[in-house]
C-alpha atoms as a PDB file:
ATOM      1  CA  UNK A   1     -25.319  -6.021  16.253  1.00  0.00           C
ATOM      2  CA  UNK A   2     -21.463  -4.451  15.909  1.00  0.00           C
ATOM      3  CA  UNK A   3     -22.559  -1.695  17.519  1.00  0.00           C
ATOM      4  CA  UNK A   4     -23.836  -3.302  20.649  1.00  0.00           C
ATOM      5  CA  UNK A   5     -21.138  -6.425  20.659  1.00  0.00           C
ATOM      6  CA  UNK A   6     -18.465  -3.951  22.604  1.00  0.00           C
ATOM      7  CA  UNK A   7     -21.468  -3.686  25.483  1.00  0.00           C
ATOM      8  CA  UNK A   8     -22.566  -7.374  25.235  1.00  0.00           C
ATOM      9  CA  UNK A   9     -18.673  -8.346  25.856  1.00  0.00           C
ATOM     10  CA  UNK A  10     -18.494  -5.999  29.044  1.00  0.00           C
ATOM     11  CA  UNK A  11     -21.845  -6.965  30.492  1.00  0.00           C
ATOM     12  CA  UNK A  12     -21.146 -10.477  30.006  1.00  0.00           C
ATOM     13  CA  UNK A  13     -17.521 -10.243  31.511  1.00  0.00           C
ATOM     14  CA  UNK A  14     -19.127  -8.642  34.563  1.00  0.00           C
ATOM     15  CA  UNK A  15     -21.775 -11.041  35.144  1.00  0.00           C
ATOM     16  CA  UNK A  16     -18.997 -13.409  35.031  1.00  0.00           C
ATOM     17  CA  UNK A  17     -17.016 -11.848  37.532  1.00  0.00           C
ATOM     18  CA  UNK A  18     -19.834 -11.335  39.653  1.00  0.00           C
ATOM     19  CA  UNK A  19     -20.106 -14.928  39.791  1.00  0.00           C
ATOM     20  CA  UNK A  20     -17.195 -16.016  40.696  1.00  0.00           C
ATOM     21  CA  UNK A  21     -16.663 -13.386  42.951  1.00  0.00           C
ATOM     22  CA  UNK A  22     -19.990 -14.528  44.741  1.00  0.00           C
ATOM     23  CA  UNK A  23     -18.939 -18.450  44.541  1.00  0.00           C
ATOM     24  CA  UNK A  24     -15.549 -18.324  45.152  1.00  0.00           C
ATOM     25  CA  UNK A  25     -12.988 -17.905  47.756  1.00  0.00           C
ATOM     26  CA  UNK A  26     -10.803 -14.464  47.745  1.00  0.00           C
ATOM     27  CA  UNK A  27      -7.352 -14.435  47.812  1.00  0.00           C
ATOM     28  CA  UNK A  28      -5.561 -13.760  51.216  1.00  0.00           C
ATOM     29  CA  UNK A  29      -4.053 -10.838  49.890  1.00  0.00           C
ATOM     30  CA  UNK A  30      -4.803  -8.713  47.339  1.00  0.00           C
ATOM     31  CA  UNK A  31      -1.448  -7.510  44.886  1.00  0.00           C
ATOM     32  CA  UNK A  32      -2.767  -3.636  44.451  1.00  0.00           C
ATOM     33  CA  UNK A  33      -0.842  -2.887  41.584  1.00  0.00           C
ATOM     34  CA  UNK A  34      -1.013  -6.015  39.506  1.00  0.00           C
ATOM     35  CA  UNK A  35      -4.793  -5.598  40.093  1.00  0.00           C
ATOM     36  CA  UNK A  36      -4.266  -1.897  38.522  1.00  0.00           C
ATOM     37  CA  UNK A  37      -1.854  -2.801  36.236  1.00  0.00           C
ATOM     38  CA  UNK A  38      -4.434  -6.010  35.175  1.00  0.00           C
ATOM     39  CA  UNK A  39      -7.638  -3.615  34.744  1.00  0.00           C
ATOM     40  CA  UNK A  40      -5.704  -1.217  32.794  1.00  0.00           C
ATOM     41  CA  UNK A  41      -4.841  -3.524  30.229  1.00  0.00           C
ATOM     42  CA  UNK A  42      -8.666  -5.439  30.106  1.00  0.00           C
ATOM     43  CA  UNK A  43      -9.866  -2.033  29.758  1.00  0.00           C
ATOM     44  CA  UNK A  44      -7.172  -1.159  26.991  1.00  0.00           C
ATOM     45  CA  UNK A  45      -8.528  -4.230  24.713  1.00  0.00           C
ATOM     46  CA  UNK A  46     -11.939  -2.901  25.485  1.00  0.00           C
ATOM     47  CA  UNK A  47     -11.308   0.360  23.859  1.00  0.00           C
ATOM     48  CA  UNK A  48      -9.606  -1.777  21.295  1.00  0.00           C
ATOM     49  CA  UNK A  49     -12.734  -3.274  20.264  1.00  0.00           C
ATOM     50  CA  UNK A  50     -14.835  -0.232  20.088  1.00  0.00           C
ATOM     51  CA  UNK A  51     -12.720   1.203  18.004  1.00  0.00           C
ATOM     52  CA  UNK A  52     -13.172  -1.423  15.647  1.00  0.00           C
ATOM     53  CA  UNK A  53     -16.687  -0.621  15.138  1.00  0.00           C
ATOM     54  CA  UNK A  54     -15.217   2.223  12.520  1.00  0.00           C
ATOM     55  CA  UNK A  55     -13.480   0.028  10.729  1.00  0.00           C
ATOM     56  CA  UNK A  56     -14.389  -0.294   6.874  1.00  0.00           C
ATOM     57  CA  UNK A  57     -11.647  -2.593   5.352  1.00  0.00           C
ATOM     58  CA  UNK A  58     -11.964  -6.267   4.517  1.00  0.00           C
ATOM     59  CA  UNK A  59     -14.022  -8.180   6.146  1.00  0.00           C
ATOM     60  CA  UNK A  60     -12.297 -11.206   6.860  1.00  0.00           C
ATOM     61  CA  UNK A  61      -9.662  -8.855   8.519  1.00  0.00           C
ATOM     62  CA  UNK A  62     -11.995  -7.016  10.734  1.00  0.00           C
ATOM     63  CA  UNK A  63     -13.861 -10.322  11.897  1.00  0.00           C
ATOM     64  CA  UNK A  64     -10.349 -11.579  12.907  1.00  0.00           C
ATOM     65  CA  UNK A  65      -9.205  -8.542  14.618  1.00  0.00           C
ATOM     66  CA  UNK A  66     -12.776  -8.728  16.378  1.00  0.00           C
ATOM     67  CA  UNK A  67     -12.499 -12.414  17.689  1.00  0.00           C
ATOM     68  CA  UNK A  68      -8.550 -11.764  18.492  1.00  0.00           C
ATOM     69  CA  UNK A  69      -9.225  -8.502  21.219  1.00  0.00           C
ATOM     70  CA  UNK A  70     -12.131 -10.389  22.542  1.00  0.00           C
ATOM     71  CA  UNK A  71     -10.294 -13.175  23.200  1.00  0.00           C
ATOM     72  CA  UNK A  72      -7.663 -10.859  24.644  1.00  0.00           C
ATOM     73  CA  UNK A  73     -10.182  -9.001  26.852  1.00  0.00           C
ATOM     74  CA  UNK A  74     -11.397 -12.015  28.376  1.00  0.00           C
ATOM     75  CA  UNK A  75      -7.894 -13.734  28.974  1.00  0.00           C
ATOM     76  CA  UNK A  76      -6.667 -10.321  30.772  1.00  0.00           C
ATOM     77  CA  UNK A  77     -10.157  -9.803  32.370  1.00  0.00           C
ATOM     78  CA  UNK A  78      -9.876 -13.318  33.957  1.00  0.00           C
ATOM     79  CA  UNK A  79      -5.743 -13.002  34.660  1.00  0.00           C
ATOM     80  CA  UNK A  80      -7.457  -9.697  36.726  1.00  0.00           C
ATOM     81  CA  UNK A  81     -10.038 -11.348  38.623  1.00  0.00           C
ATOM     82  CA  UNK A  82      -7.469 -14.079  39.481  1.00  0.00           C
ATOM     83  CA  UNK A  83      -5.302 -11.278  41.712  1.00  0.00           C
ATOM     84  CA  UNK A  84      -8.762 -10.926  43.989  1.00  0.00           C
ATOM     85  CA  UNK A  85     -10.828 -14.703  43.422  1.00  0.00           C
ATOM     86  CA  UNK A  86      -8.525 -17.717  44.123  1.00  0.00           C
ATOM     87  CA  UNK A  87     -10.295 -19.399  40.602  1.00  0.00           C
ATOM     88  CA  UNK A  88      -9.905 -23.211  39.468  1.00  0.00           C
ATOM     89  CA  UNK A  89      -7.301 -24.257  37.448  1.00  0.00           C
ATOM     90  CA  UNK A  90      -9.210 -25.211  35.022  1.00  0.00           C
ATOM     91  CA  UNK A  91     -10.782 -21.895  34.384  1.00  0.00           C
ATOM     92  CA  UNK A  92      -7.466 -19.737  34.710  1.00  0.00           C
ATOM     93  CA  UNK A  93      -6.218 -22.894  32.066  1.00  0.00           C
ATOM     94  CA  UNK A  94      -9.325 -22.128  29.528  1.00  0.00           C
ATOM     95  CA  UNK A  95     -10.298 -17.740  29.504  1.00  0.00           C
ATOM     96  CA  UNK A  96      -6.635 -17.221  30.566  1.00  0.00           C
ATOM     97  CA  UNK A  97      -4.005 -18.969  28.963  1.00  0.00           C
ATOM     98  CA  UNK A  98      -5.419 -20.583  25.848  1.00  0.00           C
ATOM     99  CA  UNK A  99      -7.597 -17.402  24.969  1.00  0.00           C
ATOM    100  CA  UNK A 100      -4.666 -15.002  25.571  1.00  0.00           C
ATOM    101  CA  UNK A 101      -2.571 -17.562  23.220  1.00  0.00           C
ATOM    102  CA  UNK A 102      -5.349 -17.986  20.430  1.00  0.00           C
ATOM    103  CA  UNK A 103      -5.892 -13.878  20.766  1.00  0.00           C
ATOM    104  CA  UNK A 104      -2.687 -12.847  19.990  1.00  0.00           C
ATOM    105  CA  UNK A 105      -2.419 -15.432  17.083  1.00  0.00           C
ATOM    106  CA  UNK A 106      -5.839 -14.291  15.385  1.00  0.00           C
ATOM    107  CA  UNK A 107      -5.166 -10.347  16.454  1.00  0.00           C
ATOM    108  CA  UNK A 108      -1.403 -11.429  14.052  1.00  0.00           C
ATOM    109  CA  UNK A 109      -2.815 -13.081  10.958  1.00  0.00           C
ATOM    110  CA  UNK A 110      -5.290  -9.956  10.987  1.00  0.00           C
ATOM    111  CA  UNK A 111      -2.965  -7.497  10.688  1.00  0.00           C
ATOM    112  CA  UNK A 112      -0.623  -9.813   8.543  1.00  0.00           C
ATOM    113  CA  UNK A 113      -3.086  -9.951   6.049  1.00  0.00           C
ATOM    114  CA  UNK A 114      -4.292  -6.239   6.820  1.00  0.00           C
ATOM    115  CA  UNK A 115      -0.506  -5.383   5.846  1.00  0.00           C
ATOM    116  CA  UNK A 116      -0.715  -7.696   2.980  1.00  0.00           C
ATOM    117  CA  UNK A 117      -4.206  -6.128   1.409  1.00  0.00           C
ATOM    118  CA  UNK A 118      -2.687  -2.318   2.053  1.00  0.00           C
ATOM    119  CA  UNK A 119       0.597  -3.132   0.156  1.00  0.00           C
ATOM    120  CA  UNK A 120      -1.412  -4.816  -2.460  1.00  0.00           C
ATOM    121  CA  UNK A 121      -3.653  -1.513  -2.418  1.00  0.00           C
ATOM    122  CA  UNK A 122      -1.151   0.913  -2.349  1.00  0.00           C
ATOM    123  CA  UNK A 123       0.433  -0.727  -5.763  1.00  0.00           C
ATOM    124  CA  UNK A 124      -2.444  -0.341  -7.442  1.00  0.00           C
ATOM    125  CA  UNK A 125      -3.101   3.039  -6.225  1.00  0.00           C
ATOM    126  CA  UNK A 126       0.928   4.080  -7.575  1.00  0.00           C
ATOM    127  CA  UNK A 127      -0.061   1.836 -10.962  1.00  0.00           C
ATOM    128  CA  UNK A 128      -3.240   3.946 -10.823  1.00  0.00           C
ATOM    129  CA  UNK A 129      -1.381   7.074 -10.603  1.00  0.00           C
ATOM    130  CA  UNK A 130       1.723   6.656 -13.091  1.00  0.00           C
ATOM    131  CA  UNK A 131       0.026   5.067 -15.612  1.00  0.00           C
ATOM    132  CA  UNK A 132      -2.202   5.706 -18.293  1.00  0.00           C
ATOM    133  CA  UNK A 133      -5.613   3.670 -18.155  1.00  0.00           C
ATOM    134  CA  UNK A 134      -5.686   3.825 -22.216  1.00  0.00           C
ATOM    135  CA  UNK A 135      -2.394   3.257 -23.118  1.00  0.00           C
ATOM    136  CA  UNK A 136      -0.466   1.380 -20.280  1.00  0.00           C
ATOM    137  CA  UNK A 137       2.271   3.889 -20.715  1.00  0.00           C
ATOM    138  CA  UNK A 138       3.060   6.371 -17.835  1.00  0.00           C
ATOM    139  CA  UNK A 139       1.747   9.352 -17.367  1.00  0.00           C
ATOM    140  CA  UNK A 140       3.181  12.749 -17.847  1.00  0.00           C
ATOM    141  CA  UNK A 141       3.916  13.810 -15.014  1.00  0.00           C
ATOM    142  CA  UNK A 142       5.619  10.998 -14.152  1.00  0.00           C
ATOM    143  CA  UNK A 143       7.738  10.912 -17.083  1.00  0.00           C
ATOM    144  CA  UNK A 144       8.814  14.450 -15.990  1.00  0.00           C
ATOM    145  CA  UNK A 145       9.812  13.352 -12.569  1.00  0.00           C
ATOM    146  CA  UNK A 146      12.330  10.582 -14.585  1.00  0.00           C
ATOM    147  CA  UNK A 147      13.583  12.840 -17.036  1.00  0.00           C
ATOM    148  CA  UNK A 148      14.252  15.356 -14.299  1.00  0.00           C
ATOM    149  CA  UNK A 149      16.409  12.420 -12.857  1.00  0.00           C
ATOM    150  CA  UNK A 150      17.809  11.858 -15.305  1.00  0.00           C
ATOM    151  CA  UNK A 151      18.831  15.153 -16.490  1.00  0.00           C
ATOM    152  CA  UNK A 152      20.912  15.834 -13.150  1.00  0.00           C
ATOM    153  CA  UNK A 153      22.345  12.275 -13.206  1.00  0.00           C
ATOM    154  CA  UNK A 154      24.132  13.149 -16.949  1.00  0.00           C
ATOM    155  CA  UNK A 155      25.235  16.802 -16.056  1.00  0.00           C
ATOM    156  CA  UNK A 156      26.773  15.197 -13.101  1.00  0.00           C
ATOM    157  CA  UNK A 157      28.263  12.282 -15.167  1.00  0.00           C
ATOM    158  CA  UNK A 158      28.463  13.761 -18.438  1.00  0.00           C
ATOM    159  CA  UNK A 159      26.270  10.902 -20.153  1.00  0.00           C
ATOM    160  CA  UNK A 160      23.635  11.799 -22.600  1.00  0.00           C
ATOM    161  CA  UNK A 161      20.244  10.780 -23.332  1.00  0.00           C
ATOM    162  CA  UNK A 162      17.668  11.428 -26.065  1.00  0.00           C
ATOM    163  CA  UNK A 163      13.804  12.854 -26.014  1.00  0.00           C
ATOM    164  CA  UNK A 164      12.149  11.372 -28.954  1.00  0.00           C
ATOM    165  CA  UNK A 165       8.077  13.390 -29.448  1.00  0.00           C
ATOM    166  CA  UNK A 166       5.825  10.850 -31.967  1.00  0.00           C
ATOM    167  CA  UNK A 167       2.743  12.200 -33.054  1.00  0.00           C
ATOM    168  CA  UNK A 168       0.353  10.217 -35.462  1.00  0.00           C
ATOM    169  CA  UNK A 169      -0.653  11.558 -38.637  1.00  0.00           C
ATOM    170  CA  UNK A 170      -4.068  12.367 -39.775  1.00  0.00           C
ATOM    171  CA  UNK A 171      -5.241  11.186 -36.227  1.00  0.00           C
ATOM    172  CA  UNK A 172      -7.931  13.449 -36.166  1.00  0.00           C
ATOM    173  CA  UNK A 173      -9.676  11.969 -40.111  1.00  0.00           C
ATOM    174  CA  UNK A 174      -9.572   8.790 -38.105  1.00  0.00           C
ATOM    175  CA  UNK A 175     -11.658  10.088 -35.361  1.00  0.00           C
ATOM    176  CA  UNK A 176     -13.988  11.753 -37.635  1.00  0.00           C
ATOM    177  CA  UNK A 177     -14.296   9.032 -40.593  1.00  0.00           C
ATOM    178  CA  UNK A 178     -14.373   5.940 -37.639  1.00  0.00           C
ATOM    179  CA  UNK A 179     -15.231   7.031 -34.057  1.00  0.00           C
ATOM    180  CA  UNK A 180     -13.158   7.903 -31.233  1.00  0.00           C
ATOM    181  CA  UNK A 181     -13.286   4.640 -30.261  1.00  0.00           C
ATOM    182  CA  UNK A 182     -11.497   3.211 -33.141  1.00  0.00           C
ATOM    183  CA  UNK A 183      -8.973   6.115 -32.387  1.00  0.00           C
ATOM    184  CA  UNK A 184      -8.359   4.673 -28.968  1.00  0.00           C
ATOM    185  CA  UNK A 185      -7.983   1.667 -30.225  1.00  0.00           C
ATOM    186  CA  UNK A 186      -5.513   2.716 -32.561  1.00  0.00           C
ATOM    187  CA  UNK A 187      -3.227   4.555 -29.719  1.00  0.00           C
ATOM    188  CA  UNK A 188      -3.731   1.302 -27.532  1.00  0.00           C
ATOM    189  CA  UNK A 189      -2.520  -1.134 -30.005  1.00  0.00           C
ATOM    190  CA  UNK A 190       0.349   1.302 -31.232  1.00  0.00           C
ATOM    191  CA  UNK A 191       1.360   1.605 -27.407  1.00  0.00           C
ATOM    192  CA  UNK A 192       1.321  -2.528 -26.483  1.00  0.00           C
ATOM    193  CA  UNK A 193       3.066  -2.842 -29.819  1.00  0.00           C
ATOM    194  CA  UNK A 194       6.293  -0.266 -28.981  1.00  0.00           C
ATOM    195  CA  UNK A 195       6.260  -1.814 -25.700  1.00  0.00           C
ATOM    196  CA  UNK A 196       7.412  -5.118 -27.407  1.00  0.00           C
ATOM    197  CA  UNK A 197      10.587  -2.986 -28.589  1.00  0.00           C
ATOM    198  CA  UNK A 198      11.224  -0.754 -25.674  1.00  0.00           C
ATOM    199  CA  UNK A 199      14.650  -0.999 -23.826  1.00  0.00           C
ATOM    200  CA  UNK A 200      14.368  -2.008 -19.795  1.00  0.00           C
ATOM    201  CA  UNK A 201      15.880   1.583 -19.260  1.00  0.00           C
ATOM    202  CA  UNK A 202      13.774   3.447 -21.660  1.00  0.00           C
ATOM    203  CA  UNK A 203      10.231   5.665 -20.175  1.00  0.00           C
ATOM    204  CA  UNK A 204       7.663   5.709 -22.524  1.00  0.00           C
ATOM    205  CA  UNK A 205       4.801   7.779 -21.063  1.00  0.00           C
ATOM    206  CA  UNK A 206       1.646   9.502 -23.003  1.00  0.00           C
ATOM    207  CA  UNK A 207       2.624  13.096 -23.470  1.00  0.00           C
ATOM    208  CA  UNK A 208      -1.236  14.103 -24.297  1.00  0.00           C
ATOM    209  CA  UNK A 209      -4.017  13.537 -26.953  1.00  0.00           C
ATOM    210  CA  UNK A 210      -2.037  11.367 -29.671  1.00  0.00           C
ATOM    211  CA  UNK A 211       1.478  12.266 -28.639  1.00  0.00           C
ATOM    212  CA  UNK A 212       3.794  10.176 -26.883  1.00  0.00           C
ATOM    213  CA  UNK A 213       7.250  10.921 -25.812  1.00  0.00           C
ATOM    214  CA  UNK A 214      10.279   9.111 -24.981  1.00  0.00           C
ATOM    215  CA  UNK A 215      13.118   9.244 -22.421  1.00  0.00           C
ATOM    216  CA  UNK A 216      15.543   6.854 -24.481  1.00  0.00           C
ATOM    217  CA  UNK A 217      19.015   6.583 -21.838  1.00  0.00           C
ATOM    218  CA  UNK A 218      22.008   6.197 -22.632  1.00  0.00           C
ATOM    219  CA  UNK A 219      21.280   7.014 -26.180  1.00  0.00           C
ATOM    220  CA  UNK A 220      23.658   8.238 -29.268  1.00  0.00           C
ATOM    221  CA  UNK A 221      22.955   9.427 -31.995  1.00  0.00           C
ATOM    222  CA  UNK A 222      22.767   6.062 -33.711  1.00  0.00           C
ATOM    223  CA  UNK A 223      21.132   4.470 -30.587  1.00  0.00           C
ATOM    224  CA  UNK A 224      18.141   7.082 -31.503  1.00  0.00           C
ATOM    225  CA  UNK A 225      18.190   6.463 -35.148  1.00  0.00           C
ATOM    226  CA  UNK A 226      17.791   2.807 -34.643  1.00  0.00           C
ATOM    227  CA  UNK A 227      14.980   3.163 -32.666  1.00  0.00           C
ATOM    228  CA  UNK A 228      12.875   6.326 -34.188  1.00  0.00           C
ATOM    229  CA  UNK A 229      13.569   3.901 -37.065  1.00  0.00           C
ATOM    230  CA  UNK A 230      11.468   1.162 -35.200  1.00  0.00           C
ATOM    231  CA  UNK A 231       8.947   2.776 -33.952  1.00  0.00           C
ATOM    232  CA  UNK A 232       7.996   4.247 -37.532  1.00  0.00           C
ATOM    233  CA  UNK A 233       7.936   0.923 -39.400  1.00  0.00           C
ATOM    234  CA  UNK A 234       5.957  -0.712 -36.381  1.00  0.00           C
ATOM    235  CA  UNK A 235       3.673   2.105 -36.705  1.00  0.00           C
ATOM    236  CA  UNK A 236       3.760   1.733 -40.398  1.00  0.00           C
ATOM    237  CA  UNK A 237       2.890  -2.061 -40.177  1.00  0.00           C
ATOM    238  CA  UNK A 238      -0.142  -2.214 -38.389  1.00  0.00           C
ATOM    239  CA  UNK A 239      -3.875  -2.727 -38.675  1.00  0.00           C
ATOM    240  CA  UNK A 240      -6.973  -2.312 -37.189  1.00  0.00           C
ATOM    241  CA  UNK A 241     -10.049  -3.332 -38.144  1.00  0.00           C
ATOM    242  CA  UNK A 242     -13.058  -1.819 -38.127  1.00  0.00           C
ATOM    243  CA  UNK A 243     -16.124  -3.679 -39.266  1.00  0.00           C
ATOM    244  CA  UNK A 244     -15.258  -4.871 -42.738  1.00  0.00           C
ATOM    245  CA  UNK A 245     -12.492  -2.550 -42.726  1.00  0.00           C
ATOM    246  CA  UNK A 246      -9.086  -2.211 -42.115  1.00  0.00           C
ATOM    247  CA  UNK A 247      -6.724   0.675 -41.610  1.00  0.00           C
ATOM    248  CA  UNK A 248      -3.213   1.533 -40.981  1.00  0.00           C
ATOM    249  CA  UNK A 249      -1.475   4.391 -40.023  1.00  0.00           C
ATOM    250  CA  UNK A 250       1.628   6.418 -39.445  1.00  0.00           C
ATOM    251  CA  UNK A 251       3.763   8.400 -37.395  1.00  0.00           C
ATOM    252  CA  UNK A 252       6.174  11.333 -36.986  1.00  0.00           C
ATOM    253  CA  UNK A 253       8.617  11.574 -35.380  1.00  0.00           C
ATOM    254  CA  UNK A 254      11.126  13.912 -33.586  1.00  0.00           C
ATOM    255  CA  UNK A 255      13.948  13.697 -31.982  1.00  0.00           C
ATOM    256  CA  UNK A 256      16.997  15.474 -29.679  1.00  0.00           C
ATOM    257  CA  UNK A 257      19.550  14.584 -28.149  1.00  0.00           C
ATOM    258  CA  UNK A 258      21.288  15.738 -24.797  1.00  0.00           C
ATOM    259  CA  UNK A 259      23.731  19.018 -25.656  1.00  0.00           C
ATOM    260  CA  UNK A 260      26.380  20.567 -23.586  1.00  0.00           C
ATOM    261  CA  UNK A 261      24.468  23.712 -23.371  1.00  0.00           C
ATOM    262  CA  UNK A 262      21.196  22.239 -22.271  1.00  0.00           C
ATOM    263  CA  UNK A 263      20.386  24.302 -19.340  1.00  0.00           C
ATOM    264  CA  UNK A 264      17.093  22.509 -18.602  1.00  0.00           C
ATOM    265  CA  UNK A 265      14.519  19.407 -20.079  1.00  0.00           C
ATOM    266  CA  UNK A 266      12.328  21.648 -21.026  1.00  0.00           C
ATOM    267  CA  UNK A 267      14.962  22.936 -24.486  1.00  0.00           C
ATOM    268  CA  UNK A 268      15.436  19.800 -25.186  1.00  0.00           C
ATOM    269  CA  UNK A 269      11.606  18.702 -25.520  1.00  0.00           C
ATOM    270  CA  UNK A 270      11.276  22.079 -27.609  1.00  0.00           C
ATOM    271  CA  UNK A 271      14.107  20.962 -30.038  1.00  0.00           C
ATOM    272  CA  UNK A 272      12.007  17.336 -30.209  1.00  0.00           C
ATOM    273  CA  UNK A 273       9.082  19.463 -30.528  1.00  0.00           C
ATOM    274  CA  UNK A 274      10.099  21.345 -33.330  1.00  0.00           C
ATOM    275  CA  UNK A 275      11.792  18.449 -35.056  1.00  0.00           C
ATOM    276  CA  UNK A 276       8.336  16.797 -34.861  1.00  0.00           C
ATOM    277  CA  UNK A 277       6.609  19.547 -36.645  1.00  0.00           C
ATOM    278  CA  UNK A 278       9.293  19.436 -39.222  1.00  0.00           C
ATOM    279  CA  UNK A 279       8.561  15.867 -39.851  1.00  0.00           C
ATOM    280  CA  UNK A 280       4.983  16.665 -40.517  1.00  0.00           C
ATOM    281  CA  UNK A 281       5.481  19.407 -42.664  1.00  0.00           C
ATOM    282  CA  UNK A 282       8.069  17.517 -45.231  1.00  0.00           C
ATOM    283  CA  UNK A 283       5.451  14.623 -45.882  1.00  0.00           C
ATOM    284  CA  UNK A 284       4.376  12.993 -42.467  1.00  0.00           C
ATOM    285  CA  UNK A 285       6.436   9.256 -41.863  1.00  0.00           C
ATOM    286  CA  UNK A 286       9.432   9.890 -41.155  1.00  0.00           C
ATOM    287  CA  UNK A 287      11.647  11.403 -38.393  1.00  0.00           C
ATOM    288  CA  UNK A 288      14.339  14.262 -37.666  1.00  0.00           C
ATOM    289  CA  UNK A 289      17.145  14.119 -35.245  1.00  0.00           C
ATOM    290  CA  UNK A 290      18.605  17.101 -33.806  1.00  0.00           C
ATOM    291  CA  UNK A 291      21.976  15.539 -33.028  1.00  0.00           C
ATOM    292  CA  UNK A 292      24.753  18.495 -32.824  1.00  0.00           C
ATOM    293  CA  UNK A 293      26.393  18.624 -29.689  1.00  0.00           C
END
């Protein structure tokens, strides 16, 4: 029926015109270009409406886009036939003013709420793509956009900022002894937990696997203490249970912090890197800073 309703509205708009063309007087004198001018824009709204037929949004939006351009089509249709058929008032009043007034309100809340829906979808779509679906921490890549950022901001300001890496321990026994699903589990209720502690300015993202990785700004050396500090007791603290069981876990943790000589992010993840593996070779729990400057 969508397909045809573009024909319907021209064949009925015709047989209209017919009619009155056949019933009623004709103007003394016909305004050429107004008449041009007039059939251009009927047959503008027209095009409008087929076009709609591809349309595969909402459908509330694309049955108030419909109604608007053919109540559009028929208020410029009729304002045409009006430069050659001297029409009654009341008919100019009715398919010319009030349906070009009531088309260009419905054709506005369509796109209005068209706009709204898009915004609305594009959010998700950047939520979608900056954050993990696990986790509800961002992604890598976009936590290597921000540290990029930041990394030009402090060479141009001379601030500083700290890369903490925390891995957990054992992760893959839990996997093995209680399913992966307890293991996501575990990284989901570790990640809405550090969330509760996390600065405004601070990125915490999902580096990969079990990792995560912070961009802590504006961060000393104590600044990072204090919160590699936090993160392990949190980590430390917590349970899940499984069944009739319940386990905890830990983390390590390692941590750098911005140097003079830093000629790119990618030293000072190493340095966190190799801080973290430090921290799981002397015992697991605990953290390293690499704070010389």
């Amino acid at each position: 029926m969508s397909n045809r309703l573009p024909i319907i509205i021209l064949l009925s708009a015709i047989a209209i015109g017919a009619l009155q063309y056949t019933y009623y007087p004709h103007v003394s004198e016909i305004d050429l270009y107004s008449l041009i001018s007039e059939i251009i824009i009927a047959i503008t709204v027209l095009m409008l409406i087929f076009d709609l037929r591809s349309f595969r949004g909402n459908k509330q939006i694309y049955v108030l886009m419909l109604l608007g351009f053919v109540l559009l089509f028929f208020a410029f249709w009729t304002d045409m036939l009006d430069e050659i058929i001297d029409q009654p008032r009341l008919m100019t009043t009715i398919f010319e003013d009030l349906c070009q007034m009531a088309g260009f309100i419905t054709v506005i809340i369509g796109i209005s709420k068209w706009t709204l829906i898009n915004n609305r979808q594009n959010k998700e779509l950047q939520r979608f793509a900056t954050t993990d679906s696990l986790t509800g921490l961002f992604v890598r890549r976009y936590f290597n956009e921000k540290v990029s950022d930041e990394f030009i901001r402090c060479r141009c300001s001379k601030g500083i900022f700290s890369i903490l890496l925390i891995d957990f321990d054992n992760f893959k026994s839990i996997n093995d002894k209680y399913g992966h699903s307890c293991g996501d589990d575990v990284l989901s209720i570790y990640a809405k937990e550090i969330k509760k502690i996390q600065r405004e300015t601070d990125v915490f993202a999902r580096w990969g696997g079990e990792e995560f990785i912070v961009l802590a700004i504006e961060s000393n050396i104590e600044d990072c203490a204090n919160l590699c500090e936090k993160l392990r007791q949190h980590a430390r603290s917590l349970l899940v249970a499984v069944g009739d069981e319940v386990i905890n876990f830990t983390v390590s943790i390692g941590a750098a912090t911005l140097r003079e000589d830093d000629d790119s992010v990618e030293m000072l993840i190493n340095r966190a890197d190799q801080l973290l593996y430090k921290a799981k070779r002397n015992g697991r729990n605990c953290f390293y800073i690499d704070s010389s400057r």
